[in-house]
Protein backbone atom coordinates (compact mmCIF):
# COMPACT_ATOMS: atom_id res chain seq x y z
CA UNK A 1 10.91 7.95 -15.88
CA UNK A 2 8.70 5.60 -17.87
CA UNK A 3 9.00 2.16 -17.68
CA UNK A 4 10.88 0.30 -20.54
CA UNK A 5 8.75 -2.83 -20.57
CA UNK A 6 5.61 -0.65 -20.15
CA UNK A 7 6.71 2.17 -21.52
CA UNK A 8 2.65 3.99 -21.23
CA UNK A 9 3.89 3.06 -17.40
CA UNK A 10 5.89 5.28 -14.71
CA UNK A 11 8.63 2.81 -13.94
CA UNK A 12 8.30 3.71 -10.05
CA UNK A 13 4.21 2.21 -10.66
CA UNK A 14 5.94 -0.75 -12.41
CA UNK A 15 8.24 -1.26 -8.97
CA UNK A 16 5.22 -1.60 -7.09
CA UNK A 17 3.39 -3.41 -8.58
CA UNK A 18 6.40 -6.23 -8.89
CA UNK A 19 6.33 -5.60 -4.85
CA UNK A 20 2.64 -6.54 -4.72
CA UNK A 21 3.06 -9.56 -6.95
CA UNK A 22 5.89 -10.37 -4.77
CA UNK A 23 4.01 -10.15 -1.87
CA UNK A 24 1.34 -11.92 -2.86
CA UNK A 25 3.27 -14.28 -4.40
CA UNK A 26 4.57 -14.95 -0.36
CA UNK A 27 1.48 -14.74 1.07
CA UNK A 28 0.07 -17.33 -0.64
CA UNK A 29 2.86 -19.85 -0.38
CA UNK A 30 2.41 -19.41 3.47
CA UNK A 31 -1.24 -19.42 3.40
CA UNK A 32 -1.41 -15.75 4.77
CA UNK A 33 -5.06 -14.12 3.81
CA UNK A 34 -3.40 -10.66 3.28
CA UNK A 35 -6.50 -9.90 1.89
CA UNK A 36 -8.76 -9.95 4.62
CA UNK A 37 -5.86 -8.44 6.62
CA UNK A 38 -5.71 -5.65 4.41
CA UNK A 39 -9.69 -4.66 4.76
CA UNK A 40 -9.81 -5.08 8.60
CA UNK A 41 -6.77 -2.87 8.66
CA UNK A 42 -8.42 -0.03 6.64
CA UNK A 43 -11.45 -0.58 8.90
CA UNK A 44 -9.30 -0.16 11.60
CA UNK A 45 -7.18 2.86 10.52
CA UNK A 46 -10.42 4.63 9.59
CA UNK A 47 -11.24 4.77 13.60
CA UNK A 48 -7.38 6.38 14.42
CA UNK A 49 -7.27 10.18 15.56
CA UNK A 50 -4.11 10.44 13.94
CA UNK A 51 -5.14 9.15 10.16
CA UNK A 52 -7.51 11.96 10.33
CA UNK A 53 -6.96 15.12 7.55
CA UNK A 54 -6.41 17.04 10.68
CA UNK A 55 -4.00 14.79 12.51
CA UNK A 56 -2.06 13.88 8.88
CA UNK A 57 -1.38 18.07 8.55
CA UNK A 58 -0.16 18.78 12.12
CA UNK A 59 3.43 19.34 12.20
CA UNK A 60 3.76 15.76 13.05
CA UNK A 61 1.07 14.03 11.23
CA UNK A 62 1.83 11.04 9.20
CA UNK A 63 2.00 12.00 5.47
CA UNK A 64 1.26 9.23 3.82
């Protein structure tokens, strides 16, 4: 479905992103640098055996 107040939107992107804002929103009334978080976590996911393409399409690999 398309989004009614962006209708050149998916609604389900729309969702998201009012997560995201919500999050952020959070984060920054606690004084949480999801941010840097967020990079160091990629760095750190890119060094797991199972977030490799192999690991992901084993029978129990994550799928997302």
């Amino acid at each position: 479905l398309m989004d009614s107040h962006l209708p050149h939107r998916r609604a389900v992107e729309v969702e998201l992103a009012d997560q995201l804002i919500r999050l952020f929103d959070y984060a920054g009334e606690h004084g949480l640098d999801i941010g840097g978080a967020f990079v160091e976590k990629l760095e750190y996911n890119r060094t797991r055996e199972d977030h490799t393409d192999a690991a992901r399409r084993g029978a129990h690999g994550k799928k997302f």
